[in-house]
N, C-alpha and C. Protein backbone atom coordinates (compact mmCIF):
# COMPACT_ATOMS: atom_id res chain seq x y z
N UNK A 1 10.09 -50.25 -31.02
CA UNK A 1 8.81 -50.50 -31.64
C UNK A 1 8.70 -52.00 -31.91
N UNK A 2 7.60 -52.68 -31.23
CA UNK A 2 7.48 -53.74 -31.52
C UNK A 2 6.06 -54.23 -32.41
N UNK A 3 6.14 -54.72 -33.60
CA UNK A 3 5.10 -55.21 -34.66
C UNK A 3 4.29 -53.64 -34.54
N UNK A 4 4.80 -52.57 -35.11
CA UNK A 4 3.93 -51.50 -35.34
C UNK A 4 3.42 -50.75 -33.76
N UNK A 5 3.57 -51.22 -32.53
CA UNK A 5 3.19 -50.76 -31.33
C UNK A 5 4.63 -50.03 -30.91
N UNK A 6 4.16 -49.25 -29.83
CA UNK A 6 5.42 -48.47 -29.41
C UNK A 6 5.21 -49.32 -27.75
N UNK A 7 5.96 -49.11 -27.69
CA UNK A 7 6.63 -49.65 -26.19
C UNK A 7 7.27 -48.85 -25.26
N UNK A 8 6.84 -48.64 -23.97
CA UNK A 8 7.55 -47.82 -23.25
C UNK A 8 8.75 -47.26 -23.24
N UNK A 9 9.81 -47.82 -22.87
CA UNK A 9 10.82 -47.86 -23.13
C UNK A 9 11.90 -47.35 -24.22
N UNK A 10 10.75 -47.59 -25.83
CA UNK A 10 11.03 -46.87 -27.12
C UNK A 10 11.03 -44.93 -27.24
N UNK A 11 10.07 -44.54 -26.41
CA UNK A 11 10.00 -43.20 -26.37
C UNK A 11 10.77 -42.28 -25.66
N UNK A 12 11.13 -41.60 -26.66
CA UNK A 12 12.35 -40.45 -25.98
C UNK A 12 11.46 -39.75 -24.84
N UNK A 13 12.51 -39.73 -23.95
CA UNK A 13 12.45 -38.88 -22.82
C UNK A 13 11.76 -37.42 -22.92
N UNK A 14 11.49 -36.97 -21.86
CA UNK A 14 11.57 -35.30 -22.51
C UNK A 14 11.98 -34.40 -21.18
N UNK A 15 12.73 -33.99 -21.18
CA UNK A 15 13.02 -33.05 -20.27
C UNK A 15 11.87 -32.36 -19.22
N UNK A 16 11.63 -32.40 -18.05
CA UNK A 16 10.89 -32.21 -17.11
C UNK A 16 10.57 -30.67 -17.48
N UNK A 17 9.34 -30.16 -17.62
CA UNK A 17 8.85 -28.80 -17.25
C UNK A 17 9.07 -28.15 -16.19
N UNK A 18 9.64 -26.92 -16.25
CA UNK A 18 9.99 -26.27 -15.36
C UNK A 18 8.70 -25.13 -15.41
N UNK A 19 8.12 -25.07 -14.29
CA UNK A 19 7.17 -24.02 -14.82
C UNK A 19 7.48 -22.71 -13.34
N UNK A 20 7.19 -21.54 -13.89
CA UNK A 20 7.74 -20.09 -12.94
C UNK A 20 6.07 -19.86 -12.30
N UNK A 21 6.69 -19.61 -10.97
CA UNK A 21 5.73 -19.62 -9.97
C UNK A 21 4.45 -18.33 -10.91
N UNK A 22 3.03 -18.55 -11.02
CA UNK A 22 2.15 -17.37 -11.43
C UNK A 22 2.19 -15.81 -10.84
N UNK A 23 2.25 -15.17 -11.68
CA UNK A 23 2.11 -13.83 -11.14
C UNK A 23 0.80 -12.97 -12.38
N UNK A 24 -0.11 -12.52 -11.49
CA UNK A 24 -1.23 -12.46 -12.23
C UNK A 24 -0.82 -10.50 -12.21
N UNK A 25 -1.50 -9.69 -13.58
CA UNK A 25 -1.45 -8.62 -13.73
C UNK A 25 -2.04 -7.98 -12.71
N UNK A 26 -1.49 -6.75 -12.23
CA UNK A 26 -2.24 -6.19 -11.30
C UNK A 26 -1.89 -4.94 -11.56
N UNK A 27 -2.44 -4.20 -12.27
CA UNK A 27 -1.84 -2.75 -12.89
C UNK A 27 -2.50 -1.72 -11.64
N UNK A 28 -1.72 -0.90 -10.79
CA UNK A 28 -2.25 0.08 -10.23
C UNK A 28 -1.30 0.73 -9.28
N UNK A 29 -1.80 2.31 -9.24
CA UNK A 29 -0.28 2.88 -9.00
C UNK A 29 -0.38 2.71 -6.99
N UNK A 30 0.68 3.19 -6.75
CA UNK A 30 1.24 2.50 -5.39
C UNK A 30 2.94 3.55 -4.60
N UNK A 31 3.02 3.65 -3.69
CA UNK A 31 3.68 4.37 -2.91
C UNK A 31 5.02 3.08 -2.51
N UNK A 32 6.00 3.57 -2.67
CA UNK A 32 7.41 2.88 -2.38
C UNK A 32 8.27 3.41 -1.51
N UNK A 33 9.18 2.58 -0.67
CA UNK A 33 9.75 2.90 0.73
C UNK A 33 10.87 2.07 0.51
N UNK A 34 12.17 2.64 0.36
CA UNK A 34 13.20 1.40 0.41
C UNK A 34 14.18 1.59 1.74
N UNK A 35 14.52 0.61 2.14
CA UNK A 35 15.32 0.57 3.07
C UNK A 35 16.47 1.16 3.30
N UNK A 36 16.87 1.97 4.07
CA UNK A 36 18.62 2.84 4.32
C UNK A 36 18.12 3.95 3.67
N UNK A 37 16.83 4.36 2.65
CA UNK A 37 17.15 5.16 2.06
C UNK A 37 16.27 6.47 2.62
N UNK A 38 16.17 7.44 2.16
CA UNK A 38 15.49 8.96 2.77
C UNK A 38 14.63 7.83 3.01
N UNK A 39 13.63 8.46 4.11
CA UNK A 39 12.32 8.74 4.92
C UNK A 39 11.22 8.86 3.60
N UNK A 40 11.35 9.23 2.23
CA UNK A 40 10.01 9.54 1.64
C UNK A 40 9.85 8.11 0.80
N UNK A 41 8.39 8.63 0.00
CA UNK A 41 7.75 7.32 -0.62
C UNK A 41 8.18 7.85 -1.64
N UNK A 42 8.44 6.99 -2.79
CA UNK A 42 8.01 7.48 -4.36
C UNK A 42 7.02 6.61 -4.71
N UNK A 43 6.69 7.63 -6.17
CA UNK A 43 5.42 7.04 -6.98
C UNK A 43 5.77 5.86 -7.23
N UNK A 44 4.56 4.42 -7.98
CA UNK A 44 5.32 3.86 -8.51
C UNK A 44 4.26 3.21 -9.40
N UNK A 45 4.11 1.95 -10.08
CA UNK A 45 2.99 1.23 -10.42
C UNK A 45 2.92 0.09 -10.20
N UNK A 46 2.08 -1.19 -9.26
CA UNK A 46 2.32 -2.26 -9.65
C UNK A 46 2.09 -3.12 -11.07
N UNK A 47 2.86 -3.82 -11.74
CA UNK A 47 2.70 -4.38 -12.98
C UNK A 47 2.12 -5.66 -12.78
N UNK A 48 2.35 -6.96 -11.33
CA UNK A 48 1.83 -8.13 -11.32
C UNK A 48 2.15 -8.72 -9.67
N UNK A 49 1.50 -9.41 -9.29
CA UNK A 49 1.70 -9.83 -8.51
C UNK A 49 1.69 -11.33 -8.13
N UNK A 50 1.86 -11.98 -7.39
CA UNK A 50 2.08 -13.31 -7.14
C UNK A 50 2.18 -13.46 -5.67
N UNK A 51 2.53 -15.38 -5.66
CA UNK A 51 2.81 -15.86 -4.38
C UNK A 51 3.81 -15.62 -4.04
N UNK A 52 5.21 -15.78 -5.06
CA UNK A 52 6.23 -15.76 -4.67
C UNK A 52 7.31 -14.46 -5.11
N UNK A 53 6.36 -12.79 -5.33
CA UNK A 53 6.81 -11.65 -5.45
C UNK A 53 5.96 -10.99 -6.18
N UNK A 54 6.13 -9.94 -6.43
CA UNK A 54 5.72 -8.91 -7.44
C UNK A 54 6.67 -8.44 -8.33
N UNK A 55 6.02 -7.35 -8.98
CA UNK A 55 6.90 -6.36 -10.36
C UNK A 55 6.26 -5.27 -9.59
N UNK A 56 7.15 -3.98 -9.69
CA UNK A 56 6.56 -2.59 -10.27
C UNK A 56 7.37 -1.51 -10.92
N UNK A 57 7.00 -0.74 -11.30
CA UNK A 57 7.96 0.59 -12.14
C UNK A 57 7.48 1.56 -11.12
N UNK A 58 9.00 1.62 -10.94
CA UNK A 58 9.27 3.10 -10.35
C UNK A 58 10.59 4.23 -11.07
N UNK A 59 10.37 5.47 -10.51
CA UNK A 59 11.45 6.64 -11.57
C UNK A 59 12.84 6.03 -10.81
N UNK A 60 13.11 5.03 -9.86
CA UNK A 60 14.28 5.12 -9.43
C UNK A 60 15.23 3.99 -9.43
N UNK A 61 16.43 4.23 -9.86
CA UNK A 61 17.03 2.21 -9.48
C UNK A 61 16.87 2.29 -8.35
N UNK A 62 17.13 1.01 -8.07
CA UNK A 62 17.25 -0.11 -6.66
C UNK A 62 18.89 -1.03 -6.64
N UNK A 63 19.33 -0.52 -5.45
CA UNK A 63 19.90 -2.21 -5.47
C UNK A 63 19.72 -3.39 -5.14
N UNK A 64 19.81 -4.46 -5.84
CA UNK A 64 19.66 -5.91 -5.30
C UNK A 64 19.87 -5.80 -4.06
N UNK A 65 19.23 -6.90 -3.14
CA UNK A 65 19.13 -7.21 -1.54
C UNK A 65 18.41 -6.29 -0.64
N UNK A 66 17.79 -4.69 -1.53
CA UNK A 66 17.71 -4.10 -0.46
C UNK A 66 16.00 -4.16 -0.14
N UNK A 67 15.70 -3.72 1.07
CA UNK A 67 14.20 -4.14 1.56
C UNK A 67 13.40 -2.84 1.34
N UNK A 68 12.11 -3.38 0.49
CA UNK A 68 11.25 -2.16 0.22
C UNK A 68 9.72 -2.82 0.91
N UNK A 69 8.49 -1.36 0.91
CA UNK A 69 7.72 -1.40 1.50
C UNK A 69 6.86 -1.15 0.53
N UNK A 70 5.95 -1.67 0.02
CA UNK A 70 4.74 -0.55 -1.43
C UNK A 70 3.47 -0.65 -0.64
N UNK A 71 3.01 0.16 -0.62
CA UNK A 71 1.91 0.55 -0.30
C UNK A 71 0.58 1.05 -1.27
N UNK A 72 -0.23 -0.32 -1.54
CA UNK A 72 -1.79 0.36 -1.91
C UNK A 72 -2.96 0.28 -1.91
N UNK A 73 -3.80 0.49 -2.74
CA UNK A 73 -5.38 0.63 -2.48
C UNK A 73 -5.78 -0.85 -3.09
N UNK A 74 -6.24 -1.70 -2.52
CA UNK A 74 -6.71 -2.93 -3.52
C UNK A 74 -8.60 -2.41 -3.38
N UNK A 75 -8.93 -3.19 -4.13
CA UNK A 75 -9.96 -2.55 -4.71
C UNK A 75 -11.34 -2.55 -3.80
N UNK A 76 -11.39 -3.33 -2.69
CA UNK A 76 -12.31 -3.66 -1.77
C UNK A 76 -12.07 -2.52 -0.75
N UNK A 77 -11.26 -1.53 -1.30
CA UNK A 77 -11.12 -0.22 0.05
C UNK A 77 -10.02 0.04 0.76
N UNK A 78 -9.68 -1.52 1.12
CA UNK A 78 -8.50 -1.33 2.49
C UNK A 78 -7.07 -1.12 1.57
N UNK A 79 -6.08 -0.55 2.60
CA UNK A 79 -4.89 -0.40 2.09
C UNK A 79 -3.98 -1.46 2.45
N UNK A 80 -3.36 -2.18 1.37
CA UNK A 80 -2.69 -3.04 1.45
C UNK A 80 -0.60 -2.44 1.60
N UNK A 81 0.18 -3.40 2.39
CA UNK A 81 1.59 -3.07 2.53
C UNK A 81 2.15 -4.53 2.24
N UNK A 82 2.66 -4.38 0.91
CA UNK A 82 3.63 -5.78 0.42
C UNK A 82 5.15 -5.37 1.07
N UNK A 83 6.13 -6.12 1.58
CA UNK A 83 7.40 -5.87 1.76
C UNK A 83 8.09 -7.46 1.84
N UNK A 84 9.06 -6.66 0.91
CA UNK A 84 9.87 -7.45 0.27
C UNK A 84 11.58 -7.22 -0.31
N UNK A 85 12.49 -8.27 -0.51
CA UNK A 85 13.92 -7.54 -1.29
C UNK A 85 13.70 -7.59 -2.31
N UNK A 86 14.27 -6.90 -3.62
CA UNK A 86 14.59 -6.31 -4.48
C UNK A 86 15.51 -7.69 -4.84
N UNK A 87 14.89 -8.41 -6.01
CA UNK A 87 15.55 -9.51 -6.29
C UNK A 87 16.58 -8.68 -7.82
N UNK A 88 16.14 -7.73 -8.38
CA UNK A 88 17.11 -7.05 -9.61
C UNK A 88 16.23 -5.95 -10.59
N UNK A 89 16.61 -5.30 -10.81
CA UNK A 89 15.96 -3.67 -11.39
C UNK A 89 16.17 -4.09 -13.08
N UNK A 90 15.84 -3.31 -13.53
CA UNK A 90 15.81 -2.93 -15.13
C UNK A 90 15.71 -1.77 -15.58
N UNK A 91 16.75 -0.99 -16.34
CA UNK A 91 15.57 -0.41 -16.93
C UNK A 91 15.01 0.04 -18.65
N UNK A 92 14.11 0.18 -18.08
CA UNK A 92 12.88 -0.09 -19.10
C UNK A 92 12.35 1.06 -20.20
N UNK A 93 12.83 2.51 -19.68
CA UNK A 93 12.68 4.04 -20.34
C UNK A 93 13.57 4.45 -19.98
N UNK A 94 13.50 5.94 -20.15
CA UNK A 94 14.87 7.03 -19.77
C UNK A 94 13.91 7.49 -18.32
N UNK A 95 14.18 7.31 -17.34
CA UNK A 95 13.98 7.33 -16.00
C UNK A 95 13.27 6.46 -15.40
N UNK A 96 12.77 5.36 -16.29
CA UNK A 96 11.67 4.29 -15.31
C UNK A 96 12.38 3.05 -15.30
N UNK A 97 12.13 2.38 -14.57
CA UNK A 97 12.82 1.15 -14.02
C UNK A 97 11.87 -0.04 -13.34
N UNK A 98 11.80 -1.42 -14.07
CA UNK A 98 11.08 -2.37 -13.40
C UNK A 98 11.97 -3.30 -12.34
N UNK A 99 11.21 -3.24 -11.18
CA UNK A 99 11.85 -3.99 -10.21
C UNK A 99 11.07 -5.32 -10.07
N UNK A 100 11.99 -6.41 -9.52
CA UNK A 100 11.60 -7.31 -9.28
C UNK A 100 11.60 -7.75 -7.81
N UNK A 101 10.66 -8.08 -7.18
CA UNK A 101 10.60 -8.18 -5.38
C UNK A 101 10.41 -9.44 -5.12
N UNK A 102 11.19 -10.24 -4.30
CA UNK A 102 10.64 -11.29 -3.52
C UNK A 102 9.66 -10.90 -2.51
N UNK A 103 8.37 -11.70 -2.25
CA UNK A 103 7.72 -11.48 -1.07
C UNK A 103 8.15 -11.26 0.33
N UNK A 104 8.42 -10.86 1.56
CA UNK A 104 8.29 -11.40 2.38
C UNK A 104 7.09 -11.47 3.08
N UNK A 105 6.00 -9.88 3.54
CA UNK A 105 5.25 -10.12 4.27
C UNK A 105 3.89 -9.11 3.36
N UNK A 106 2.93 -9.42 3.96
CA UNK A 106 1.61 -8.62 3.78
C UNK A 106 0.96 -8.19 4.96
N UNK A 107 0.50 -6.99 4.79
CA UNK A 107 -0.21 -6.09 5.98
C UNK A 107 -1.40 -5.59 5.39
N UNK A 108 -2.82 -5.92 6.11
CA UNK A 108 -3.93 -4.96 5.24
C UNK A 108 -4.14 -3.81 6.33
N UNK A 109 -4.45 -3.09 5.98
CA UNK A 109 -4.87 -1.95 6.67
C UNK A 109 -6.13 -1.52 6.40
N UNK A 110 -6.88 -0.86 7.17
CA UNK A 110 -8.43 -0.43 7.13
C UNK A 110 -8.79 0.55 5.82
N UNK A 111 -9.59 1.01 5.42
CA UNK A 111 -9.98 1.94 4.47
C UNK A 111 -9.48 3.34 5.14
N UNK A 112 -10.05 3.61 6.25
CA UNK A 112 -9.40 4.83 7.02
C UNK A 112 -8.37 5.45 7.32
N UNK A 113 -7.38 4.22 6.91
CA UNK A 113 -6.16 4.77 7.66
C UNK A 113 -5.27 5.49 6.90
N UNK A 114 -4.63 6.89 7.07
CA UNK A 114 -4.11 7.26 5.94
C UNK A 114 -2.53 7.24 6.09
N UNK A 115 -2.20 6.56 6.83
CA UNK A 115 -0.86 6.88 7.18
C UNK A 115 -0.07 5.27 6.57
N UNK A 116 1.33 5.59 6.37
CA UNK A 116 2.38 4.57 5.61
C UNK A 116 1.99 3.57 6.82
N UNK A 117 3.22 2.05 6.20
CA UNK A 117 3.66 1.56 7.44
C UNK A 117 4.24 1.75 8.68
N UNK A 118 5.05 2.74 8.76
CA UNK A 118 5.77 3.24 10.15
C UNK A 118 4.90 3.59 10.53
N UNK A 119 3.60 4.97 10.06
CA UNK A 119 2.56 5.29 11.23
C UNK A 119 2.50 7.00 10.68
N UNK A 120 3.59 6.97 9.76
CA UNK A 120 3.84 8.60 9.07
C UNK A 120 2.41 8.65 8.07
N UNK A 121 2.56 10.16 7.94
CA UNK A 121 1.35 10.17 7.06
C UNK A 121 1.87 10.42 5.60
N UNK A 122 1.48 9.96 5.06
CA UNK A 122 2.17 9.23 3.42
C UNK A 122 0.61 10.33 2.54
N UNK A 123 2.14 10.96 1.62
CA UNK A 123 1.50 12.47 0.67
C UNK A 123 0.46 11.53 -0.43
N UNK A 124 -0.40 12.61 -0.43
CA UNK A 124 -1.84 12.02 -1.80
C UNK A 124 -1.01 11.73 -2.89
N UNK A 125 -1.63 10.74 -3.34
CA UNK A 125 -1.74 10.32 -4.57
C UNK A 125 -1.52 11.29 -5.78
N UNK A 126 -0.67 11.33 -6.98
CA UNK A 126 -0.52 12.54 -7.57
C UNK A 126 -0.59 11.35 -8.53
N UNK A 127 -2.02 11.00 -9.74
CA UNK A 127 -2.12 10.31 -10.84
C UNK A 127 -0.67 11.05 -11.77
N UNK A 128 -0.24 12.28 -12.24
CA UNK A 128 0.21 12.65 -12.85
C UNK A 128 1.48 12.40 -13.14
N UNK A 129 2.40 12.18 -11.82
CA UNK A 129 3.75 11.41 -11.96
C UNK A 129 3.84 9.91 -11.97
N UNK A 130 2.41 9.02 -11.80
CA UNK A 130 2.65 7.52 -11.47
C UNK A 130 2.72 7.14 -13.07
């Protein structure tokens, strides 16, 4: 401090902000496919999504590294397919579990189409278990 002025140099540093890539809420339920594992979908919900992954709760753990498929309705009609690894699970109740996904790819699909990503036809929607 020089004669009552501060001076560059006088002011503490501050540690650089680290700020975590945005992931905006996106509450809505959604169909899950993990890799190596059975052929079926489970229920699930997405909790948020982002550039650089999503969240969702599903009834099942996951292990880290492995590659999943979610499948859902975004709100303009078409069916959307996020796939991504399983960056680490939680869980969160007595059978629910939040996963955490890195991105890799996005697929939209038409309003019409009722079938998963492979081309299988992926069971209705059951509000009651999501």
């Amino acid at each position: 401090m020089i004669a009552g002025k501060f001076v560059a140099e006088s002011r503490p540093l501050r540690a650089a902000r680290r700020s975590a890539p945005r992931r905006v809420a996106h509450h809505t339920p959604c169909r899950i496919r993990v890799e190596g594992a059975l052929p079926t979908w489970l229920p699930g919900h997405t909790v948020a999504i982002g550039a650089d992954g999503f969240t969702l709760i599903a009834p099942q753990d996951a292990t880290g590294g492995a590659g999943v498929e979610v499948l859902f309705h975004s709100p303009g009609g078409a069916s959307r397919t996020l796939m991504g690894v399983v960056r680490f699970t939680r869980r969160v109740m007595s059978g629910t579990y939040e996963w955490d996904v890195a991105c890799g790819a996005e697929e939209t699909r038409p309003a019409g189409s009722a079938g998963g990503p492979s081309g299988a036809a992926m069971p209705a929607m059951d509000a009651s278990r999501v």
